[in-house]
N, C-alpha and C. Protein backbone atom coordinates (compact mmCIF):
# COMPACT_ATOMS: atom_id res chain seq x y z
N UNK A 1 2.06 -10.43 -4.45
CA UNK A 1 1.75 -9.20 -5.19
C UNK A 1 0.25 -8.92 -5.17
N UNK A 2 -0.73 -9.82 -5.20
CA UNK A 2 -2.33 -9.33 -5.41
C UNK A 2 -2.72 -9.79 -4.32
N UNK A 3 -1.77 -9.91 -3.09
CA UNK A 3 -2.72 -9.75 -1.85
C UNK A 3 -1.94 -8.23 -0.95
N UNK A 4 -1.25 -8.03 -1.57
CA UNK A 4 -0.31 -6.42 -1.58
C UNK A 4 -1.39 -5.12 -2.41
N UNK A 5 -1.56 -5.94 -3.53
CA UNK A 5 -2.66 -4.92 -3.89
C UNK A 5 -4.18 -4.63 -3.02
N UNK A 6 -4.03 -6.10 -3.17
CA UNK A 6 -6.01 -6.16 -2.39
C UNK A 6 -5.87 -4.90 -0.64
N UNK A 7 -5.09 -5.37 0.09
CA UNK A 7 -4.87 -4.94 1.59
C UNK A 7 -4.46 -3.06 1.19
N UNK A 8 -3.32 -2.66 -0.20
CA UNK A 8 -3.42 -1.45 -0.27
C UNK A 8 -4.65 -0.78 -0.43
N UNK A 9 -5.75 -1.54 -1.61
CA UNK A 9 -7.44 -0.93 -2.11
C UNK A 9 -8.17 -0.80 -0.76
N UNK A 10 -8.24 -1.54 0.27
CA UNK A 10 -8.44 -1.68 1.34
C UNK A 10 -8.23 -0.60 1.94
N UNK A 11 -6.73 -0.09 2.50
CA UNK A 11 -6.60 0.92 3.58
C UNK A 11 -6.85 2.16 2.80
N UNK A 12 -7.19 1.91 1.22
CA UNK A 12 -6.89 3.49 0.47
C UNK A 12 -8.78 3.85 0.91
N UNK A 13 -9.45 2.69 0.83
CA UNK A 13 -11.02 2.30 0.73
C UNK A 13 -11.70 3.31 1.95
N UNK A 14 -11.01 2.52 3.25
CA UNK A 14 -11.21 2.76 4.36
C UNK A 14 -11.03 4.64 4.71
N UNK A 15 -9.62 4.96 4.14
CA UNK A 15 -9.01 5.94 4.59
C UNK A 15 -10.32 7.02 3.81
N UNK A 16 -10.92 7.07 2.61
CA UNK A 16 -12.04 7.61 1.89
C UNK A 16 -12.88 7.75 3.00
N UNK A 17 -13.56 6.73 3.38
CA UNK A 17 -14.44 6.61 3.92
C UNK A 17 -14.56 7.61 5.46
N UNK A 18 -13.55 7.08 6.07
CA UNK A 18 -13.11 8.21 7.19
C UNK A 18 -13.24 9.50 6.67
N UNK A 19 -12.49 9.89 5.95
CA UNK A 19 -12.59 11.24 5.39
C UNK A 19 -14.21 11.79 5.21
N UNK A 20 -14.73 11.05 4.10
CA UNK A 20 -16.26 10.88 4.21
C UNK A 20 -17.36 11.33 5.48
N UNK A 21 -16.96 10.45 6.79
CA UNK A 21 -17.62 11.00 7.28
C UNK A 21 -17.34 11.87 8.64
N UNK A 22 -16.04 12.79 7.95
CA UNK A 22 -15.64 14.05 9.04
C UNK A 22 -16.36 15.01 8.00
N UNK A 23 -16.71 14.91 7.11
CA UNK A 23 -17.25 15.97 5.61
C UNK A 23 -16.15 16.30 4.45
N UNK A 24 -15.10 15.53 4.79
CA UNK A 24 -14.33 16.26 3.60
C UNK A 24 -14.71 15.38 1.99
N UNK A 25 -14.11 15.82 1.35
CA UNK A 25 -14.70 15.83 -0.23
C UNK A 25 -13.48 15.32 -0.78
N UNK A 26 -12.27 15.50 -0.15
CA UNK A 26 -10.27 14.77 -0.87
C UNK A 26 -9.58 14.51 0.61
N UNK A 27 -8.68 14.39 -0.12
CA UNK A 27 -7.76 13.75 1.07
C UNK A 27 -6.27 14.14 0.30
N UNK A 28 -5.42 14.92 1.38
CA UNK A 28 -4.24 15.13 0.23
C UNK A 28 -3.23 14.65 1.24
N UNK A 29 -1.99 14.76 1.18
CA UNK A 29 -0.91 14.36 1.58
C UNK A 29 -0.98 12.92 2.31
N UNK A 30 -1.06 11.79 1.24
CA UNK A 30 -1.25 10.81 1.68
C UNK A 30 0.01 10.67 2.00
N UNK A 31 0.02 8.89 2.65
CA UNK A 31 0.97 8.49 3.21
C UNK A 31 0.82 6.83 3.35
N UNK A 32 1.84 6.42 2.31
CA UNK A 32 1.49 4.23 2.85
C UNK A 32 2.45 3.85 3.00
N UNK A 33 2.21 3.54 4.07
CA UNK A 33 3.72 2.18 5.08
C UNK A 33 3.47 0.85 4.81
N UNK A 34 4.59 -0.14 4.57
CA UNK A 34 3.76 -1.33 4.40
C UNK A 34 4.75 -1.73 5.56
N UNK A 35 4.58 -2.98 6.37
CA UNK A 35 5.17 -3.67 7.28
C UNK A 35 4.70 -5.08 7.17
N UNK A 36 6.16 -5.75 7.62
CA UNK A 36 5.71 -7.36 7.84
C UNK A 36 5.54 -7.38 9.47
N UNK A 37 4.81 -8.05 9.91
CA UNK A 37 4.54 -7.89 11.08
C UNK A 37 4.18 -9.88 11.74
N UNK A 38 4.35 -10.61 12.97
CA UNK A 38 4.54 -11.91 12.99
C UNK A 38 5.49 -11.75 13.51
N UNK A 39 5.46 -13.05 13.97
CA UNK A 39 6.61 -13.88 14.64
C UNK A 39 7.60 -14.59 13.30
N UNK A 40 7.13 -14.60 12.58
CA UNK A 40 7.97 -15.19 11.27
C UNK A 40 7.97 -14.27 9.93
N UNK A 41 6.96 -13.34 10.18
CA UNK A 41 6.91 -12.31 9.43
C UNK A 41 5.99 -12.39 8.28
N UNK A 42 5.26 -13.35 8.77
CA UNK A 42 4.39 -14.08 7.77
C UNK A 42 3.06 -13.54 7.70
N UNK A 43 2.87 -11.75 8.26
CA UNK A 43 1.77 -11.04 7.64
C UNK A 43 2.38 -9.86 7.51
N UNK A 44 1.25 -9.02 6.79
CA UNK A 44 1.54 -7.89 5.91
C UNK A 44 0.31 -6.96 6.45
N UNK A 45 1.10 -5.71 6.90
CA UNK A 45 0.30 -4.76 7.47
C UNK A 45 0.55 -3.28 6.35
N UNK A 46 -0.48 -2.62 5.94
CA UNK A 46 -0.67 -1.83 5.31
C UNK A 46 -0.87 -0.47 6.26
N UNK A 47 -0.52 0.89 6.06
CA UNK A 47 -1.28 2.00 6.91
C UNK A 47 -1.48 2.96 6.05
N UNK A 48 -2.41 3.63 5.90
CA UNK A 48 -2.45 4.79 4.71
C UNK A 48 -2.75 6.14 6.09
N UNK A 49 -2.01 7.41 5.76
CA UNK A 49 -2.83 8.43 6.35
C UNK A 49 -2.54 9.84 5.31
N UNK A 50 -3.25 10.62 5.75
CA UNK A 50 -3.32 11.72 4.73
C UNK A 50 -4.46 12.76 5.98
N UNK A 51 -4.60 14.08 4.65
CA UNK A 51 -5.47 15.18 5.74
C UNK A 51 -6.36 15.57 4.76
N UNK A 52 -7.71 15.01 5.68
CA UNK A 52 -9.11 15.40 5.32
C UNK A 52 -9.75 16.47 4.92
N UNK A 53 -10.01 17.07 3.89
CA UNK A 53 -9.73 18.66 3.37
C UNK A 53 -10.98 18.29 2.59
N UNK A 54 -12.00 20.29 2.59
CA UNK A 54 -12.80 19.94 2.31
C UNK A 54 -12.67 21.17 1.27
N UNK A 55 -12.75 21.10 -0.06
CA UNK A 55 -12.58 21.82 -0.92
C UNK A 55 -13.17 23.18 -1.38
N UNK A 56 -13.19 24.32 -1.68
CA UNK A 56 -13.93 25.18 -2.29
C UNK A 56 -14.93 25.18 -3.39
N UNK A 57 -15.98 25.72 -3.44
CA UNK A 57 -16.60 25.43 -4.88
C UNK A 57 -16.57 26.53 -5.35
């Protein structure tokens, strides 16, 4: 469970950051997949995506 959390803060972290530096300001229609991935299945792959939107003021 808190290495499920840590790897989600992670791709949510990352996915900001990208956004960040195309210029957008949010990110809406996210999206998280989780997968076990291994030969025994003995890791955990996270993917977040969403669309980089840059808001009105």
């Amino acid at each position: 469970e808190k290495e499920l959390r840590k790897a989600r803060e992670i791709a949510f972290q990352e996915l900001g950051e990208q956004a960040k530096a195309l210029g957008a300001d949010a990110v809406v229609g996210i999206d998280i997949d989780y997968e076990t991935v291994g030969k025994d299945g003995s890791m955990l792959m996270v993917s977040v995506s969403g669309t980089a939107v840059k808001t009105r003021r």
